[in-house]
Structure formats: structure tokens, C-alpha cells
Protein backbone atom coordinates (compact mmCIF):
# COMPACT_ATOMS: atom_id res chain seq x y z
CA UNK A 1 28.18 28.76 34.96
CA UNK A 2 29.42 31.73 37.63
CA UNK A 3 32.91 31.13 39.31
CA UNK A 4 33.33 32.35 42.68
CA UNK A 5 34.22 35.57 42.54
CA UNK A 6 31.21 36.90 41.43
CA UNK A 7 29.56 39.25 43.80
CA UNK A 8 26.33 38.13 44.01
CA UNK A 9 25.44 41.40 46.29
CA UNK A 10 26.02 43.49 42.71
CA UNK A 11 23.86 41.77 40.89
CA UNK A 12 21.06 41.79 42.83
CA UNK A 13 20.97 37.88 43.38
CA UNK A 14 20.75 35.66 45.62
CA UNK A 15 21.56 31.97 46.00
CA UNK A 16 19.42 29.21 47.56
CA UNK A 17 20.33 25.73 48.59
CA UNK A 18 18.44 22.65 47.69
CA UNK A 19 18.64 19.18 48.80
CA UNK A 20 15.85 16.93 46.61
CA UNK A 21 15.44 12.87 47.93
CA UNK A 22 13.87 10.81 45.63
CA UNK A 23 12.58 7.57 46.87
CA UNK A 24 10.23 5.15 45.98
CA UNK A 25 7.64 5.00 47.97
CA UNK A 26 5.62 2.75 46.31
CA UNK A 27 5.05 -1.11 46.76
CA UNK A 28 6.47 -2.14 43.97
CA UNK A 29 10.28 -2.09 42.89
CA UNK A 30 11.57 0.60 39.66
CA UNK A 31 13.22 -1.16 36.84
CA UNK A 32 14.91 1.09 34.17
CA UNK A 33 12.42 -0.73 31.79
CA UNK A 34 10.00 1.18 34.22
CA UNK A 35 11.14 4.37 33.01
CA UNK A 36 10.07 6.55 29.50
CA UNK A 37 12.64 6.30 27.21
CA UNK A 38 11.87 8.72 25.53
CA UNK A 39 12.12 11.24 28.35
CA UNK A 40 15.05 11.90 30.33
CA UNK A 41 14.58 11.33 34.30
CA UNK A 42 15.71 13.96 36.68
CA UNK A 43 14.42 18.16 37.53
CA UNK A 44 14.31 20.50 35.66
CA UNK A 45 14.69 24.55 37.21
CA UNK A 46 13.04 27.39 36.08
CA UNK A 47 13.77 30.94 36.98
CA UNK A 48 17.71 30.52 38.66
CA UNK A 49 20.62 28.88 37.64
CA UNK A 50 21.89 25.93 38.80
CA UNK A 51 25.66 26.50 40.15
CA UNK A 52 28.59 23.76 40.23
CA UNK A 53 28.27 20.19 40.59
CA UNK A 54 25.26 19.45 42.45
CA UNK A 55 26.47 16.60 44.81
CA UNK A 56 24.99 13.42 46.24
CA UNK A 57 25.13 13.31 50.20
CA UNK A 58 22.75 10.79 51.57
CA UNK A 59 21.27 7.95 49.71
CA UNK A 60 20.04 4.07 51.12
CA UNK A 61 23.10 2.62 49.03
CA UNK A 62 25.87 5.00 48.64
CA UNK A 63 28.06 2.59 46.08
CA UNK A 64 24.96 2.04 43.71
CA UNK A 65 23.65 5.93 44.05
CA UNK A 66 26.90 7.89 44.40
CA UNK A 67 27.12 8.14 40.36
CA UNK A 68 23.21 8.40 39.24
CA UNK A 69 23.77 12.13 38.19
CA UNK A 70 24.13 11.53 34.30
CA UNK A 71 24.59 15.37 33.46
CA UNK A 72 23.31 18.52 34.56
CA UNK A 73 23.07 22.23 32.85
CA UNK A 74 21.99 25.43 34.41
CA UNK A 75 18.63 24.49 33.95
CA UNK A 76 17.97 20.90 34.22
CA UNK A 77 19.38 17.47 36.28
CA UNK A 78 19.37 14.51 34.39
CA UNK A 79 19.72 11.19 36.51
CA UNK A 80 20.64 8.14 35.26
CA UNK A 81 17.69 5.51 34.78
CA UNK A 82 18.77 2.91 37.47
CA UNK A 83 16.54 0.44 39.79
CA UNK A 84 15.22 1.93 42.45
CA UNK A 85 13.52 -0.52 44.98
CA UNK A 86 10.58 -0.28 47.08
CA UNK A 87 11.92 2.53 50.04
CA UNK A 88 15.34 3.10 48.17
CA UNK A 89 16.26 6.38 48.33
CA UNK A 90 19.40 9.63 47.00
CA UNK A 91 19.32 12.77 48.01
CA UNK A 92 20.72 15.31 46.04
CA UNK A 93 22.17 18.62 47.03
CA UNK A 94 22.67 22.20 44.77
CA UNK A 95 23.01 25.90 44.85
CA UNK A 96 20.50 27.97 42.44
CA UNK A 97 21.56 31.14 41.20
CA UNK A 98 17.74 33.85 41.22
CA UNK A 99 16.75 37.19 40.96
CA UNK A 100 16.61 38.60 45.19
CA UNK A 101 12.15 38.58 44.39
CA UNK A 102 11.78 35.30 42.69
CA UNK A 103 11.65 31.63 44.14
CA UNK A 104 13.07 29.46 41.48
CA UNK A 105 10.30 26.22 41.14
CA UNK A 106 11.57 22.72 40.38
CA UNK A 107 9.68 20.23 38.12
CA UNK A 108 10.10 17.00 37.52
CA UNK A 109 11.59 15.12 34.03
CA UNK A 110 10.14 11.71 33.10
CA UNK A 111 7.39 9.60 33.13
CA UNK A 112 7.27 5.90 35.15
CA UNK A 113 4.86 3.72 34.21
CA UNK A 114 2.04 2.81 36.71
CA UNK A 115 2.94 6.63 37.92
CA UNK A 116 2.96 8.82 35.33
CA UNK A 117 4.30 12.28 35.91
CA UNK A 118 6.52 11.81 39.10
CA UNK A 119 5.46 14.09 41.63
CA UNK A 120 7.04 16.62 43.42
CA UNK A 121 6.69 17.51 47.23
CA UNK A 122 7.41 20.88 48.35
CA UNK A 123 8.95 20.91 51.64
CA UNK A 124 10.69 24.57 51.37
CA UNK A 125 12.09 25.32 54.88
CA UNK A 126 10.06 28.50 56.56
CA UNK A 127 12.25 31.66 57.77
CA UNK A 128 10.66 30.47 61.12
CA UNK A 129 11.63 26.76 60.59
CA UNK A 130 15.52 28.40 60.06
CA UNK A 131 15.26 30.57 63.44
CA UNK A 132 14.42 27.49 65.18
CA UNK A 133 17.25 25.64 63.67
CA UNK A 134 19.76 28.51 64.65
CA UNK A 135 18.31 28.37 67.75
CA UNK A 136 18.28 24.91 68.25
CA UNK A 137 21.92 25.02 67.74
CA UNK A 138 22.91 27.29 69.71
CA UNK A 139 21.27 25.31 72.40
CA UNK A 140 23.30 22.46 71.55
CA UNK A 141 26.60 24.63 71.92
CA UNK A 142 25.44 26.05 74.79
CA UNK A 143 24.73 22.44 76.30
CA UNK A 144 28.09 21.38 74.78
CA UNK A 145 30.00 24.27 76.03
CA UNK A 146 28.30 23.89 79.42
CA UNK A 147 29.35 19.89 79.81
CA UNK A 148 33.25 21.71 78.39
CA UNK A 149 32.82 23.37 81.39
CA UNK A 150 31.58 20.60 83.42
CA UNK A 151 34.09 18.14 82.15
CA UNK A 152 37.15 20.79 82.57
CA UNK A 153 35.93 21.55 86.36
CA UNK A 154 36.27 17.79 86.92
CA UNK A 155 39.89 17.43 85.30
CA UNK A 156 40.81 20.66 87.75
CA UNK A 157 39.22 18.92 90.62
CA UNK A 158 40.69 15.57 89.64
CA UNK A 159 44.46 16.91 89.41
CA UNK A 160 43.98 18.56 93.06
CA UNK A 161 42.81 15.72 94.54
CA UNK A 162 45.88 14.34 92.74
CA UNK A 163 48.02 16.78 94.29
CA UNK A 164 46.54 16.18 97.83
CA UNK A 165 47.02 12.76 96.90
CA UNK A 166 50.73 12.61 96.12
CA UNK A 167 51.56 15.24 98.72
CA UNK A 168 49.95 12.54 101.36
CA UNK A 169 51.69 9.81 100.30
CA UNK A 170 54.94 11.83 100.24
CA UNK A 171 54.35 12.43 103.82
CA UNK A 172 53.42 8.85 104.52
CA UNK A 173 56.97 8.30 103.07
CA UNK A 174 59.00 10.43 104.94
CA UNK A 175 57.16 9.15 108.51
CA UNK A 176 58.17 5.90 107.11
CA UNK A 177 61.55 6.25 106.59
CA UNK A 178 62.26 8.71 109.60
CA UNK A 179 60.73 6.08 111.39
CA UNK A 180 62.74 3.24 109.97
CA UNK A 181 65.79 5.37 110.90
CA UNK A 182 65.12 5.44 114.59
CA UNK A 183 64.08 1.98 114.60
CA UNK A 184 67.53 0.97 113.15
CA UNK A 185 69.47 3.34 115.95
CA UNK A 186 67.12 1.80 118.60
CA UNK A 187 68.39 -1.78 117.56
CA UNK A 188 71.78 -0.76 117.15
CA UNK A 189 71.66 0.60 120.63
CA UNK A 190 70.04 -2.25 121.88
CA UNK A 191 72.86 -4.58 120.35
CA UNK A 192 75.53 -2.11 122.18
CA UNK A 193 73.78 -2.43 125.61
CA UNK A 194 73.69 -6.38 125.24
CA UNK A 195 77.39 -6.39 123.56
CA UNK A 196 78.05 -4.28 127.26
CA UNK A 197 76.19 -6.52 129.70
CA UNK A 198 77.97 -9.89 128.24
């Protein structure tokens, strides 16, 4: 195993990410009696070196899946034989250690009977596949940044009309109350005139 402060740049190597689902997508459910016993059940790397604990982040039951890595060694993942049913599904994530001109391949470890050799489905993301996800993000923090924007001209708009608001009503008050005042010195002026006519 490498610790972290190797630099990979020195050594001319380069390290690749890999996220493997297994599922069942067959009819019929897995039992561990299902499995070879005399084989171990998981992938096995050739030409890079696997790197720290690979880790399991998705899987169709987290509680039963989240411990089905048995062991693993810079070459090979061994999973633990458990039931898989029909559609059931982990996906595993690690980091491979290769040479900068080699693709490291990944083959599978066991044998399940009715299936034989489990097989293994490329789906190796495309330099073009990753410019369209950068791009694809950046769209989405453009589009978030631009409803930011959107939401922070409303708040603006929303405290001056606030303002405007307040500054209204404040006015409202003081016509009020001047106009309370006079109304009281009209009626006390009244009350003098009748207090005068009696």
C-alpha cells in the first residue's frame, strides 16, 4: 500500500477511480449455496494497485451490503458470499494505482451456478463523456448562481418595498396623530365657546 505523500507525478503514475455495481439481474434469487466454494467471489486487478479501503457508496439495502467487502489486497477484492436477490444491487468504489500508458483491466473471481463465470461489463467513462460532465456542471452552477442572483435581487427588492412600506405607514402615523391633536384643540375650543355662551 502507498500513503499519501507519495508523488505520484515522480513516478510516472497515475491513479484511476472505479466504482463496480454488482447486481443480479437475473430471475432468479442468489443463495450463498449458489456460490463456488471453492472460489472466492469478488475482482481481481491486473496491471495497478489497488489503494486504501475501497468503500461501499450505493447499494439496494445499505444495512445488509454496507459490510460484504470480506478483504481486499493490492490486487484482488474478495466479497463476502451473501444472498443477493433478483435486482439487488452494491456498488463499490476504489482508487488503482498504474503505469501513466496502461489501463489496469478488472476480472471477475467466482463461479455461480446456473451462470458460470460472472461477467463483467465495461462501462469505462470516455474523455468526451468527462467534458460533458464538467460541462454539465458548470451549467448547473451557472443556473444555480443565476437563480443566487435572482433570489438575492428579490430579497433587495423585497426590503425596499419594505422600506417604502414602513416609511408610509410612518407618515400615515404622524397625519394621524397631528390630526388627533387638532381635533382635541377643536373640542376643547368648542367646550370654551359653549362654557362662554351659558
Amino acid at each position: 500500500m502507498l500513503n499519501d505523500s507519495i508523488d505520484i507525478s515522480k513516478l510516472n503514475k497515475e491513479i484511476s477511480i472505479y466504482e463496480v455495481l454488482v447486481r443480479n439481474q437475473g430471475g432468479e434469487n442468489v443463495r450463498i449455496h449458489d456460490f463456488d466454494s471453492s472460489l472466492n467471489f469478488g475482482l481481481l486487478i491486473s496491471g495497478g494497485e489497488v489503494l486504501k479501503t475501497p468503500k461501499i457508496i450505493e447499494s439496494s439495502d445499505y444495512d445488509y451490503y454496507k459490510n460484504v467487502l470480506e478483504k481486499f489486497s493490492t490486487n484482488e477484492l474478495v466479497f463476502k458470499k451473501k444472498i443477493i436477490d433478483s435486482d439487488n444491487y452494491f456498488k463499490i468504489k476504489f482508487f488503482v494505482l498504474h503505469g501513466q500508458d496502461e489501463v489496469p483491466i478488472i476480472n471477475s473471481v467466482g463461479r455461480i451456478s446456473g451462470q458460470g463465470i460472472i461477467p463483467i461489463l465495461d462501462r469505462s467513462v470516455t474523455d468526451e463523456e468527462l467534458a460533458l460532465q464538467k460541462d454539465e456542471r458548470i451549467s448547473l452552477v451557472f443556473i444555480s448562481l443565476i437563480f443566487t442572483l435572482l433570489g438575492f435581487v428579490g430579497l433587495v427588492y423585497a426590503y425596499l418595498k419594505s422600506l417604502k412600506n414602513q416609511r408610509l405607514i410612518a407618515e400615515q402615523n404622524y397625519l394621524i396623530e397631528n390630526s388627533l391633536v387638532e381635533r382635541d384643540e377643536l373640542l376643547k375650543e368648542i367646550r370654551k365657546l359653549r362654557k362662554n355662551t351659558k
